[in-house]
N, C-alpha and C. Protein backbone atom coordinates (compact mmCIF):
# COMPACT_ATOMS: atom_id res chain seq x y z
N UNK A 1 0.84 -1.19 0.00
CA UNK A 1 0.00 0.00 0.00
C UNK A 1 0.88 1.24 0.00
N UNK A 2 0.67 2.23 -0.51
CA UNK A 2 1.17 3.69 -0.85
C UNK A 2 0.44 4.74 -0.29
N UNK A 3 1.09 5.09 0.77
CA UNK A 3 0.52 6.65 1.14
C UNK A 3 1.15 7.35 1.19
N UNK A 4 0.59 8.23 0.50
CA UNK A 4 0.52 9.74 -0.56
C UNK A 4 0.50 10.79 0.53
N UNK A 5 1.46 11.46 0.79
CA UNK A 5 1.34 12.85 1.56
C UNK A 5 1.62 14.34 0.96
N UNK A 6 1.01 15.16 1.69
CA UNK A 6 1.55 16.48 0.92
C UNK A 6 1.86 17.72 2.17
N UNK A 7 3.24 17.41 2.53
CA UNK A 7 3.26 18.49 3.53
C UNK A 7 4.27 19.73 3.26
N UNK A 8 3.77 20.65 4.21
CA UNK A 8 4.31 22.40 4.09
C UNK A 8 5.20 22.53 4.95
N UNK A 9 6.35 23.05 4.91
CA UNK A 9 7.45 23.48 5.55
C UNK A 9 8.31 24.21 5.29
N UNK A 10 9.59 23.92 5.91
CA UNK A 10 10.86 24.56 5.31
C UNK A 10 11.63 23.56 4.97
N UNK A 11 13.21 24.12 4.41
CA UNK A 11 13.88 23.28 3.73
C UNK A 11 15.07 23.68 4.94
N UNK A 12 15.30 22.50 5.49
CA UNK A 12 16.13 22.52 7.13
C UNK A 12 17.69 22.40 6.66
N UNK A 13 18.02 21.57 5.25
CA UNK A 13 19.45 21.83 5.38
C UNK A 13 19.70 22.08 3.64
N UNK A 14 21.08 21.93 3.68
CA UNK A 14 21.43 22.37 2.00
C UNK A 14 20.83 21.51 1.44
N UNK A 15 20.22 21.77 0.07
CA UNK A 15 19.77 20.94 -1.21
C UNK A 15 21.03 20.30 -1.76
N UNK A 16 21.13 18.95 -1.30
CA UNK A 16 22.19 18.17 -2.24
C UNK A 16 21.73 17.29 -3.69
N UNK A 17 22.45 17.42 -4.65
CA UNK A 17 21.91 17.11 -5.71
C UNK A 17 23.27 16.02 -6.23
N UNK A 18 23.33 14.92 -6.38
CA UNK A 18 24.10 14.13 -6.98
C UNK A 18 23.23 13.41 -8.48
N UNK A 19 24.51 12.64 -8.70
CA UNK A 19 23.89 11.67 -10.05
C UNK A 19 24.25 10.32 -9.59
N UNK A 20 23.74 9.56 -9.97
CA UNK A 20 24.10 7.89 -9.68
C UNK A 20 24.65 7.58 -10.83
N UNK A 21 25.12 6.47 -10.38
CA UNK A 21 26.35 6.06 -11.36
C UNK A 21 25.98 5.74 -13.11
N UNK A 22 24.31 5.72 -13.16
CA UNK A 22 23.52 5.30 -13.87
C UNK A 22 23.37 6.53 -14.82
N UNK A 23 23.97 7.79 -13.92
CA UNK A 23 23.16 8.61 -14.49
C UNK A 23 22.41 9.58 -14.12
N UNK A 24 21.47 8.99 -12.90
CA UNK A 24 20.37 9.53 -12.94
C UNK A 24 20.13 10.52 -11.73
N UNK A 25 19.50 11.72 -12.14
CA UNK A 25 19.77 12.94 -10.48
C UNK A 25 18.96 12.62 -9.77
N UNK A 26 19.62 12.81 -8.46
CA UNK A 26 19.19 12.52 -7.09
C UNK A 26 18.93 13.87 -6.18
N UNK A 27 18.15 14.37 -5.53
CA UNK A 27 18.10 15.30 -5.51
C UNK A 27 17.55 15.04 -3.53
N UNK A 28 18.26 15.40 -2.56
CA UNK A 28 17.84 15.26 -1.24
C UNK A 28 17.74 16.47 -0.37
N UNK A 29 17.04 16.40 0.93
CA UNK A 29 17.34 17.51 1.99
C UNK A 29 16.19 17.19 2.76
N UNK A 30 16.59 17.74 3.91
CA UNK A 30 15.94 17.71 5.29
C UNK A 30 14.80 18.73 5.32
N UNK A 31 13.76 18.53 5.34
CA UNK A 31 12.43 19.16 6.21
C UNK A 31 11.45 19.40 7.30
N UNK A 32 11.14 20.35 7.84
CA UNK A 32 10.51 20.40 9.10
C UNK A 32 9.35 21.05 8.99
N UNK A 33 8.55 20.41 9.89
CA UNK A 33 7.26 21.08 9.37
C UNK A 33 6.75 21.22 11.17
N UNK A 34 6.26 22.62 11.40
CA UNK A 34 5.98 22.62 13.03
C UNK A 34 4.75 23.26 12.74
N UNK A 35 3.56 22.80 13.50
CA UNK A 35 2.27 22.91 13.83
C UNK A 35 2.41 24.35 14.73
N UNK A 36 1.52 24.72 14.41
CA UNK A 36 1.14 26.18 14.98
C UNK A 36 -0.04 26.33 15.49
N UNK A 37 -0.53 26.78 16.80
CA UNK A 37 -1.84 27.38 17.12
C UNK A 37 -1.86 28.30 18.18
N UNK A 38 -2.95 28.80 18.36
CA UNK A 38 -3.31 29.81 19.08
C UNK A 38 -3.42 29.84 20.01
N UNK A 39 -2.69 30.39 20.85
CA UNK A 39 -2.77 30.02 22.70
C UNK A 39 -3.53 31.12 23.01
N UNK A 40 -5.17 31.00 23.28
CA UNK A 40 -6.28 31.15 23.76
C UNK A 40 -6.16 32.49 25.10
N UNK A 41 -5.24 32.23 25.64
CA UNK A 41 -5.22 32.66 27.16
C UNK A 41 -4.39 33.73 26.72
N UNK A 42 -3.13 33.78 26.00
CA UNK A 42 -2.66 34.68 25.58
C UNK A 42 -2.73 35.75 24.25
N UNK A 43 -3.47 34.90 23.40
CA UNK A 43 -3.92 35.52 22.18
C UNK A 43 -2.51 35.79 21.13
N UNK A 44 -1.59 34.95 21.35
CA UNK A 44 -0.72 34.79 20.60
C UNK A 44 -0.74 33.47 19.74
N UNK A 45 0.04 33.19 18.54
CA UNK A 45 0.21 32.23 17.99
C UNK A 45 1.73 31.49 18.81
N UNK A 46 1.46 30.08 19.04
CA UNK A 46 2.71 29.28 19.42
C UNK A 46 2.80 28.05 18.81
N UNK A 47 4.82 27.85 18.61
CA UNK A 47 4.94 26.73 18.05
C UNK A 47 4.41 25.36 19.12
N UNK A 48 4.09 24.10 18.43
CA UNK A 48 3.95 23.39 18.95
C UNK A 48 4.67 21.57 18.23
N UNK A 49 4.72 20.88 18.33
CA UNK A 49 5.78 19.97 17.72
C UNK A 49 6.28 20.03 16.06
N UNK A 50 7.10 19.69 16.25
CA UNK A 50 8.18 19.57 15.01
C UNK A 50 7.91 18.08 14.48
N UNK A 51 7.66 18.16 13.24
CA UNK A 51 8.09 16.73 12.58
C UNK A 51 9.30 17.04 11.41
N UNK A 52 9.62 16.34 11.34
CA UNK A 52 11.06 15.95 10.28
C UNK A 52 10.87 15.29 9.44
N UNK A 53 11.19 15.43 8.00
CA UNK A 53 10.57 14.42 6.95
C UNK A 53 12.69 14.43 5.95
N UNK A 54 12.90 13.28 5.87
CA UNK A 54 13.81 13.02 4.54
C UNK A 54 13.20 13.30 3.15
N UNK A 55 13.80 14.10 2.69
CA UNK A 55 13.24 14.08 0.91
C UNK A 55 13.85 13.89 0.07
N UNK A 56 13.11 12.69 -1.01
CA UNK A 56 14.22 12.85 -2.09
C UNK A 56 13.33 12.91 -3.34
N UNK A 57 14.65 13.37 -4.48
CA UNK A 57 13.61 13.39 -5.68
C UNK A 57 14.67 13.06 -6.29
N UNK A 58 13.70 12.56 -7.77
CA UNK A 58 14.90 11.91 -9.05
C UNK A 58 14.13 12.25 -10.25
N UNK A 59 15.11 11.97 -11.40
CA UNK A 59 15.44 12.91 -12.45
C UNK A 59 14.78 14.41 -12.80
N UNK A 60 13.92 14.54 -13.38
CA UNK A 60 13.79 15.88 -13.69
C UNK A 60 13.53 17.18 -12.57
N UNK A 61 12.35 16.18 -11.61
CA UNK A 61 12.26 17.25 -10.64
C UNK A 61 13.77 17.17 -9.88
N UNK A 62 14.46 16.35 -9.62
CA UNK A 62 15.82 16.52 -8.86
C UNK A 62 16.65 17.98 -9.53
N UNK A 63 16.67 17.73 -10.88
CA UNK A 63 17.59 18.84 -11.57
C UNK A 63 16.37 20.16 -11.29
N UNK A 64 15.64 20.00 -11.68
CA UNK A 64 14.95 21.59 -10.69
C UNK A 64 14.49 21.71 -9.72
N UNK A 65 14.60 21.06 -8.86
CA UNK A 65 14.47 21.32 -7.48
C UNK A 65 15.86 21.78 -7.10
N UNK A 66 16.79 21.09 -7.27
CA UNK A 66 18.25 21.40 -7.08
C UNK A 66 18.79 23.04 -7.50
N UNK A 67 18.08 23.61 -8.75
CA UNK A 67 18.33 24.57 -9.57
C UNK A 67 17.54 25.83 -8.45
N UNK A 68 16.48 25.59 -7.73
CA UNK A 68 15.33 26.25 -7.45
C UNK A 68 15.12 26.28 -5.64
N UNK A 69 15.13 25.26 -5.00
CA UNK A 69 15.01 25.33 -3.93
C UNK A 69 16.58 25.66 -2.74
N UNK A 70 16.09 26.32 -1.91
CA UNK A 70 17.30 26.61 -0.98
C UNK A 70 16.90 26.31 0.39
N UNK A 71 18.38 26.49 0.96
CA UNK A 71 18.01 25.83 2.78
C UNK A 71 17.22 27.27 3.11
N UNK A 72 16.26 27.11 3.72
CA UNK A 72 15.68 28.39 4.26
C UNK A 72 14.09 28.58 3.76
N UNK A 73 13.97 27.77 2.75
CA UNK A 73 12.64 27.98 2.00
C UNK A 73 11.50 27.54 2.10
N UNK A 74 10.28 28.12 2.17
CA UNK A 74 9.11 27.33 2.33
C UNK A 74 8.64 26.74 1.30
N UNK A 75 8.26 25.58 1.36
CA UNK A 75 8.08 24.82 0.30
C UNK A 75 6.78 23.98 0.53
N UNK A 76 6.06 23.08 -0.32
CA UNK A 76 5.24 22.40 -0.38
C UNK A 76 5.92 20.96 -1.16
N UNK A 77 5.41 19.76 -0.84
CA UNK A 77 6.11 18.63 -0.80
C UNK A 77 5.39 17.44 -0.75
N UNK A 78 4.98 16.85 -1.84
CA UNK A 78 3.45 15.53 -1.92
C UNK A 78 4.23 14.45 -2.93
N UNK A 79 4.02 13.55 -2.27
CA UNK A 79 4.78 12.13 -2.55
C UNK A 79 4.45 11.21 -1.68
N UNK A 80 5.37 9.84 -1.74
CA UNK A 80 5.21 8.83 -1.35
C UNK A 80 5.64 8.53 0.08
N UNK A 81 4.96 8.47 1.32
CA UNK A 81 5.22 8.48 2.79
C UNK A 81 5.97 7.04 3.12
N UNK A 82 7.60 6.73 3.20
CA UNK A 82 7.98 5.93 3.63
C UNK A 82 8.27 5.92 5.44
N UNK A 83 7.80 5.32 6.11
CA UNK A 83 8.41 5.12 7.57
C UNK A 83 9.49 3.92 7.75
N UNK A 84 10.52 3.83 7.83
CA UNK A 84 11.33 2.70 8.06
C UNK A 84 12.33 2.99 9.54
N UNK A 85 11.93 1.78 10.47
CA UNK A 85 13.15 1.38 11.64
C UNK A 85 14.38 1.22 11.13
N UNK A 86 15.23 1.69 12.26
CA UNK A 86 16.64 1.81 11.70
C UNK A 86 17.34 1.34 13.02
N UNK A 87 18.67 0.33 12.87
CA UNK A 87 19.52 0.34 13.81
C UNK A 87 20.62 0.40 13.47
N UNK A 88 21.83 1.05 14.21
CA UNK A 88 22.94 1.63 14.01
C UNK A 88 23.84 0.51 14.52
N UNK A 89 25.36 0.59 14.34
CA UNK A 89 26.34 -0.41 14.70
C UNK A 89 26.49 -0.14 16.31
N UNK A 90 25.90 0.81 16.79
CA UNK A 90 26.60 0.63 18.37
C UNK A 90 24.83 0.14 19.14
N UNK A 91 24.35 -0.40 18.46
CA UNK A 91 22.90 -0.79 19.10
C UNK A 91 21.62 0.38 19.09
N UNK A 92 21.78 1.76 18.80
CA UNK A 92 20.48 2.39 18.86
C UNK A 92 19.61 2.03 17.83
N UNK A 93 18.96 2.51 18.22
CA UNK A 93 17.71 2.21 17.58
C UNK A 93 16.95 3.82 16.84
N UNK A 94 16.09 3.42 16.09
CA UNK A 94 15.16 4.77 15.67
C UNK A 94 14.24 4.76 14.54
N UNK A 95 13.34 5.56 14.21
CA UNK A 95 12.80 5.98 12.91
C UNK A 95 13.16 6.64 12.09
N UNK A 96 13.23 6.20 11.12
CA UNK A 96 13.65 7.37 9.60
C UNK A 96 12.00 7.68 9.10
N UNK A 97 11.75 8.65 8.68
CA UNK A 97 10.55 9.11 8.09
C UNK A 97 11.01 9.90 6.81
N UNK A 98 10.23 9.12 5.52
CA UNK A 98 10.94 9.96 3.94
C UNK A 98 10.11 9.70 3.20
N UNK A 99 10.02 10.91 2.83
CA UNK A 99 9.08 11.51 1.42
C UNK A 99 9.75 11.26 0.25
N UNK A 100 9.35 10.44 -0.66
CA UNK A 100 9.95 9.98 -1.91
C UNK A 100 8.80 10.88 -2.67
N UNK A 101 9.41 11.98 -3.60
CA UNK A 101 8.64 13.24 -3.57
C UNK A 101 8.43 13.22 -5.36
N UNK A 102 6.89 13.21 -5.78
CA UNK A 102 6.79 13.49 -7.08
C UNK A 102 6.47 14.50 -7.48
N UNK A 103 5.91 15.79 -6.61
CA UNK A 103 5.92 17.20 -7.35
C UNK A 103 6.65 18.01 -5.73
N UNK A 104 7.04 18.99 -5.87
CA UNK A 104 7.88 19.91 -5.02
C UNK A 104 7.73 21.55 -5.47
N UNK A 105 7.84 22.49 -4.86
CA UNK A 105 7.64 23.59 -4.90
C UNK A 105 7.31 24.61 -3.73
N UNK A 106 7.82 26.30 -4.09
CA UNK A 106 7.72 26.92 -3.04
C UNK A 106 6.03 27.07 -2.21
N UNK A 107 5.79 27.55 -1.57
CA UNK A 107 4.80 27.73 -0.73
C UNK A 107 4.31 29.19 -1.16
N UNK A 108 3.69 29.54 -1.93
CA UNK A 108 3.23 30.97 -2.34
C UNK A 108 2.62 31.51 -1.46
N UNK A 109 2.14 30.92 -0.20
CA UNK A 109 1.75 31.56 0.90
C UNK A 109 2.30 32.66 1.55
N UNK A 110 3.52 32.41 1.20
CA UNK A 110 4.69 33.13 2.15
C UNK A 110 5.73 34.09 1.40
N UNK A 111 5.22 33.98 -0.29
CA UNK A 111 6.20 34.62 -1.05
C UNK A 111 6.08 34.54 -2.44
N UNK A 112 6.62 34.74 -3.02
CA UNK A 112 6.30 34.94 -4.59
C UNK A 112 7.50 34.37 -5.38
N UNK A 113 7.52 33.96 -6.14
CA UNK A 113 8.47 32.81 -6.99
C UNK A 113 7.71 33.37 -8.83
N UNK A 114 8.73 32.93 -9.13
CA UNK A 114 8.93 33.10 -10.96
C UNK A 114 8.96 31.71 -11.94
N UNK A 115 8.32 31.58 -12.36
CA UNK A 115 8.38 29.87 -12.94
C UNK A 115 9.48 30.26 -14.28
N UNK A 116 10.15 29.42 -14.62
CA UNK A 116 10.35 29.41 -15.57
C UNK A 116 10.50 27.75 -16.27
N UNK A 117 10.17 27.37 -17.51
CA UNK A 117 9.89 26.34 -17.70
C UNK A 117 11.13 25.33 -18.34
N UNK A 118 11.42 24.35 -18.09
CA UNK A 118 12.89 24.08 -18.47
C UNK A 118 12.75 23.08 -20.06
N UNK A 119 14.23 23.76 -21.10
CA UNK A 119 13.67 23.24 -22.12
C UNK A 119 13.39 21.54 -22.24
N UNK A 120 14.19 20.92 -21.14
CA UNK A 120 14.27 19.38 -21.69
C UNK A 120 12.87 18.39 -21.54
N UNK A 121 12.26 19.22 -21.04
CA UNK A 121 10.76 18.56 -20.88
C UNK A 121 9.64 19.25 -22.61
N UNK A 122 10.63 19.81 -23.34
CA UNK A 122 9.57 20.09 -24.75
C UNK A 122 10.25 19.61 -25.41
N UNK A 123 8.80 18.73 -26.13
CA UNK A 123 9.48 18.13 -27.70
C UNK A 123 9.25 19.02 -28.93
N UNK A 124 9.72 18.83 -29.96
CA UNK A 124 9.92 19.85 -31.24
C UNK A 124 8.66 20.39 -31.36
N UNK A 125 8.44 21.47 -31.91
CA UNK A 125 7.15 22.15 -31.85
C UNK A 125 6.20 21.63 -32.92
N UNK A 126 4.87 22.09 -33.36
CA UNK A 126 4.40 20.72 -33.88
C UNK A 126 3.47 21.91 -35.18
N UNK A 127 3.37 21.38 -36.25
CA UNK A 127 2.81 22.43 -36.95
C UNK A 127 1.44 23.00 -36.81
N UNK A 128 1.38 24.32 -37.15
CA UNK A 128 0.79 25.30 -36.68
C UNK A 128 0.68 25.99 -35.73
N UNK A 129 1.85 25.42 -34.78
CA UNK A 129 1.89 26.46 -33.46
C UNK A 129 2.20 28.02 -33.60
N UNK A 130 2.57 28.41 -34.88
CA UNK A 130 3.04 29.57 -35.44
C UNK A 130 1.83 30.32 -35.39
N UNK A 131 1.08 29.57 -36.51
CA UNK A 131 -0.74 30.19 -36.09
C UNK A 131 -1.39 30.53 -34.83
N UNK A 132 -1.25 29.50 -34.22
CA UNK A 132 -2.18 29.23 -32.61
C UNK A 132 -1.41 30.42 -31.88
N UNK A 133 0.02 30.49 -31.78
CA UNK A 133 0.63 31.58 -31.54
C UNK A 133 -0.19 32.89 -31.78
N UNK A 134 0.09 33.36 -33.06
CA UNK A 134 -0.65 34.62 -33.50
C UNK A 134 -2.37 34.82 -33.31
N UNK A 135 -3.03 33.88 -33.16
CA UNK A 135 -4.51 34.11 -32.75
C UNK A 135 -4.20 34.31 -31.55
N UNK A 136 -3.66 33.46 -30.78
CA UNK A 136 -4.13 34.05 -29.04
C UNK A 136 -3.40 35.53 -28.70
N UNK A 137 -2.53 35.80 -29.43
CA UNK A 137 -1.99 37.23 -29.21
C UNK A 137 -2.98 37.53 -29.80
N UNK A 138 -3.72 37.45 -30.89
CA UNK A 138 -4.95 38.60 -31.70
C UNK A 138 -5.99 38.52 -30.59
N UNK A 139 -6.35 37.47 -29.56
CA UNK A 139 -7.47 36.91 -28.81
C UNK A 139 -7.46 38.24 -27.77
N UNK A 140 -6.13 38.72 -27.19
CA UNK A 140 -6.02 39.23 -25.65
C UNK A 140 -6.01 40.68 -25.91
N UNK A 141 -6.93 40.71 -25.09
CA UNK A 141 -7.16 42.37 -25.04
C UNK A 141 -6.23 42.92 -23.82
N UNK A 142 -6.17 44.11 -24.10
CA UNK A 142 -5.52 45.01 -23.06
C UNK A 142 -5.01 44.42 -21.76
N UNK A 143 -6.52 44.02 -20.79
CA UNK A 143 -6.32 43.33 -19.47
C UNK A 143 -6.07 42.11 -19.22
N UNK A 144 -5.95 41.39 -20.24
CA UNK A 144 -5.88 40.31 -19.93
C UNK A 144 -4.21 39.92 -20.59
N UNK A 145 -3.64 40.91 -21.20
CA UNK A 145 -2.66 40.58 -22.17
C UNK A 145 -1.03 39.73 -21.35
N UNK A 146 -0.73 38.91 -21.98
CA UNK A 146 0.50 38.80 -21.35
C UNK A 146 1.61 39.73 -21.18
N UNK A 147 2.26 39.45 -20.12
CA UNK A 147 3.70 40.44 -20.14
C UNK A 147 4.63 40.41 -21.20
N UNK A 148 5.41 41.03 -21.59
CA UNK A 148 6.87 41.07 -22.78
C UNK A 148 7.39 39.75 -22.57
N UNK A 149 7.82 38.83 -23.44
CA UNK A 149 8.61 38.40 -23.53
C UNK A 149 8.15 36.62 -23.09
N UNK A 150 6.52 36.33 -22.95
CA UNK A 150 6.24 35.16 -22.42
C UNK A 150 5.20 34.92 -23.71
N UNK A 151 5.42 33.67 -24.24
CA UNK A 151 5.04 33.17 -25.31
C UNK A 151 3.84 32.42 -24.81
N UNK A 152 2.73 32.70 -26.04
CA UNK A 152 1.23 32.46 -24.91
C UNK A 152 1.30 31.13 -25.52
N UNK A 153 1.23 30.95 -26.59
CA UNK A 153 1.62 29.05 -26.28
C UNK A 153 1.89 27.83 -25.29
N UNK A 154 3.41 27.98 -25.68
CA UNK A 154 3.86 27.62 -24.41
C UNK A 154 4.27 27.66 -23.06
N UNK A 155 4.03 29.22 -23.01
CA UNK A 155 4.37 30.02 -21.49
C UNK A 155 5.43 30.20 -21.35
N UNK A 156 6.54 29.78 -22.09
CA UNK A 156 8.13 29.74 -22.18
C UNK A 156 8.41 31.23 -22.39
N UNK A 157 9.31 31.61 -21.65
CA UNK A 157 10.21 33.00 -21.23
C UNK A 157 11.10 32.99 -22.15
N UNK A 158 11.23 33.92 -22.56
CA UNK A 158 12.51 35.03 -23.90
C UNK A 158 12.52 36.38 -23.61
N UNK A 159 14.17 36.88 -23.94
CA UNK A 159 13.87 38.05 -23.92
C UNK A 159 13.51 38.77 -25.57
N UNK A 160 12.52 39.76 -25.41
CA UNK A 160 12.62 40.06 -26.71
C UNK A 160 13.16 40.45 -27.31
N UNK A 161 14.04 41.27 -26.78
CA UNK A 161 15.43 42.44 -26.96
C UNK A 161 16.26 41.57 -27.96
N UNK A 162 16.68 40.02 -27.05
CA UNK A 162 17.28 39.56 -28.45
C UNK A 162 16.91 38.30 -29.51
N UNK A 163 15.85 39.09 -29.22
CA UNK A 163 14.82 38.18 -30.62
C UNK A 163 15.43 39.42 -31.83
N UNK A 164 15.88 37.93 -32.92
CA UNK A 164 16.64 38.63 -34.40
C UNK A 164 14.97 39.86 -34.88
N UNK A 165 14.14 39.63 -34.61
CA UNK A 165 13.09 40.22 -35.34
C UNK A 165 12.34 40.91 -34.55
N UNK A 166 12.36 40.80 -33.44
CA UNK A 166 11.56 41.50 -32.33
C UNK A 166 11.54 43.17 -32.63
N UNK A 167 12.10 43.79 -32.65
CA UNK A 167 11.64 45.11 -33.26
C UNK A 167 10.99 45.26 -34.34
N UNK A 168 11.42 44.39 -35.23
CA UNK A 168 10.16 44.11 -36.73
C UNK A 168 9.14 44.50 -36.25
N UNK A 169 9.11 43.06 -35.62
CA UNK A 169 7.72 42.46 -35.62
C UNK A 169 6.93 43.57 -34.28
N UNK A 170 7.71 44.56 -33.68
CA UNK A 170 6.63 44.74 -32.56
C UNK A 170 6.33 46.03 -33.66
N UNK A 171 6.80 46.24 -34.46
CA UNK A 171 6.77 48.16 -35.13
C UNK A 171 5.35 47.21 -35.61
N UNK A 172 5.29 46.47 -36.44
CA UNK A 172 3.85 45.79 -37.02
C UNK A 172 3.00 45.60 -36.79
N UNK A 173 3.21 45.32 -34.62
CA UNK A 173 2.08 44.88 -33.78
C UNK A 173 2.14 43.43 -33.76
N UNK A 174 2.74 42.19 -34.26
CA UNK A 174 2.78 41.16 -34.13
C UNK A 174 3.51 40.72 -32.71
N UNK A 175 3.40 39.15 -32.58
CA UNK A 175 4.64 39.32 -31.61
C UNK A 175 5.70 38.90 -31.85
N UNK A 176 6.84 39.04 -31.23
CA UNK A 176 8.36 38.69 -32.02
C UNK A 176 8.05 36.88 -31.81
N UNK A 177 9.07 37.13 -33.16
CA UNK A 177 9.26 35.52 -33.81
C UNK A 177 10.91 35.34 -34.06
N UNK A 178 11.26 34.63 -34.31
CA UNK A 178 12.43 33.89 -34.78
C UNK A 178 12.56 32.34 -35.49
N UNK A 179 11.21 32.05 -35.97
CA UNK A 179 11.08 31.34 -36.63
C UNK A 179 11.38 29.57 -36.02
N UNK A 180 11.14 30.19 -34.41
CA UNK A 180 11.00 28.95 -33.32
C UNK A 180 10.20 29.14 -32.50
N UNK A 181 9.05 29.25 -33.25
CA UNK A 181 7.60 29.26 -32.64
C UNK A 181 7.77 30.47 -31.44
N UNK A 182 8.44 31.64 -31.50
CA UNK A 182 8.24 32.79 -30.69
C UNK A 182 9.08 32.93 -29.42
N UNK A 183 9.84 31.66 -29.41
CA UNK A 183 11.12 31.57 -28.03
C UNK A 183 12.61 31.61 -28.46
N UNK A 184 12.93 32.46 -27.83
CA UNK A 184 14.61 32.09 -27.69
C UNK A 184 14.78 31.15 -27.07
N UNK A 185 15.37 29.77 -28.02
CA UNK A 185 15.54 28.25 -27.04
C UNK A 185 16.72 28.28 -26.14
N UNK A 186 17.86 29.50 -26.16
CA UNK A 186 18.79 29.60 -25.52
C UNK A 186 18.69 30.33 -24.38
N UNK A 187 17.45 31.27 -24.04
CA UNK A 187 16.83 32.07 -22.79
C UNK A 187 16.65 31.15 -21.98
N UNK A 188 16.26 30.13 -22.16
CA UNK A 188 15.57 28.18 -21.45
C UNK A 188 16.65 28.06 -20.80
N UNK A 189 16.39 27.84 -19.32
CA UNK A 189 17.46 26.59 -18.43
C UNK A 189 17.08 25.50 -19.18
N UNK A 190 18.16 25.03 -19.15
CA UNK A 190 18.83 23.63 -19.87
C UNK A 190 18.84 22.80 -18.92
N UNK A 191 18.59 21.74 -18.52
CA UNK A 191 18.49 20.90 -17.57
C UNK A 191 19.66 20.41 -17.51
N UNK A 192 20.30 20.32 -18.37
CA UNK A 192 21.86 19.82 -18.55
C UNK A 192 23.11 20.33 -18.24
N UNK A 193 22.56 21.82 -18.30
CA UNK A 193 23.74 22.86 -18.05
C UNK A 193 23.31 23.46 -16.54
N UNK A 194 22.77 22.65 -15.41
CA UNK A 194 22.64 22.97 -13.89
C UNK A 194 23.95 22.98 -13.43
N UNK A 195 24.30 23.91 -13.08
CA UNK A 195 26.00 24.06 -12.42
C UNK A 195 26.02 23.18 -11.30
N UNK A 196 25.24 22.12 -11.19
CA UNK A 196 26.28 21.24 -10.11
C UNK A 196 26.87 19.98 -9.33
């Protein structure tokens, strides 16, 4: 049986990110998550127990979680709830508690974060996205319009500045192109090129 948890915290120590010998990223760190309530008598908020969770993640979310999360951060964290006993060589004893983690991310509760989308999760673009492109820019009015430089397609971030055509195309009213469906593929974190 598999139980599925999704808990809120912080990120208690450095984000370590390795590869296995296979290859494949590993992505770990310590979390704490402490219950909070309202002490009645005083009308203050107080901490009240701490739990500790192990986390790990592998391949893609490892390389952006690794790229994205830091010790200090509030995060949100839903995956697979392992509990396993543990005994050590001098006789103790204990619990390990670990989140084998399939989505990860900050806690917007507490702060504001920037997505950006990484290229190794898109496959080649597919025809007519050039079109679908240019209608939903013709679609958005004023208030609803996207910001500079975010391709309503795919949501993928460029700057326009060095889009080869981007001044063309904005003197025209279109939106800049480069003849790759509206992104600079080199603006993209590369999943490959994570410094570490």
């Amino acid at each position: 049986m598999t139980d599925i948890i999704t808990v809120r915290g912080y990120v208690a120590t450095e984000v370590r990110l390795t590869l296995a010998q296979s290859g494949l990223p590993i992505t770990g760190f310590r979390m704490c998550s402490t219950e909070r309530r309202l002490d009645r008598e005083t009308g203050t908020w107080v901490d009240g127990h701490t739990n500790w969770y192990s986390v790990s993640m592998f391949r893609q979310l490892a390389t952006n979680a690794g790229a994205s999360i830091k010790k200090g951060d509030r995060v949100i964290v839903s995956g697979r709830l392992k509990v396993r006993p543990w005994i050590n060589a001098d006789g103790r004893t204990g619990t390990s508690v670990e989140i084998d983690a399939d989505t990860a991310g900050h806690d917007l509760m507490w702060g504001t974060a920037n997505f950006r989308r990484t290229s190794a999760d898109r496959s080649d673009p597919s025809a007519g996205a050039e079109d679908r492109r240019r209608e939903d820019t013709a679609d958005q009015d004023d208030a609803g319009a996207l910001p500079d430089g975010v391709d309503p397609v795919t949501g993928e971030l460029f700057d326009p500045a060095t889009e080869p055509e981007a001044t063309d195309a904005a003197e025209d009213g279109a939106a800049p192109t480069d003849g790759r469906v509206g992104t600079a593929r080199d603006d993209l974190v590369d999943a490959t090129s994570v410094p570490f």
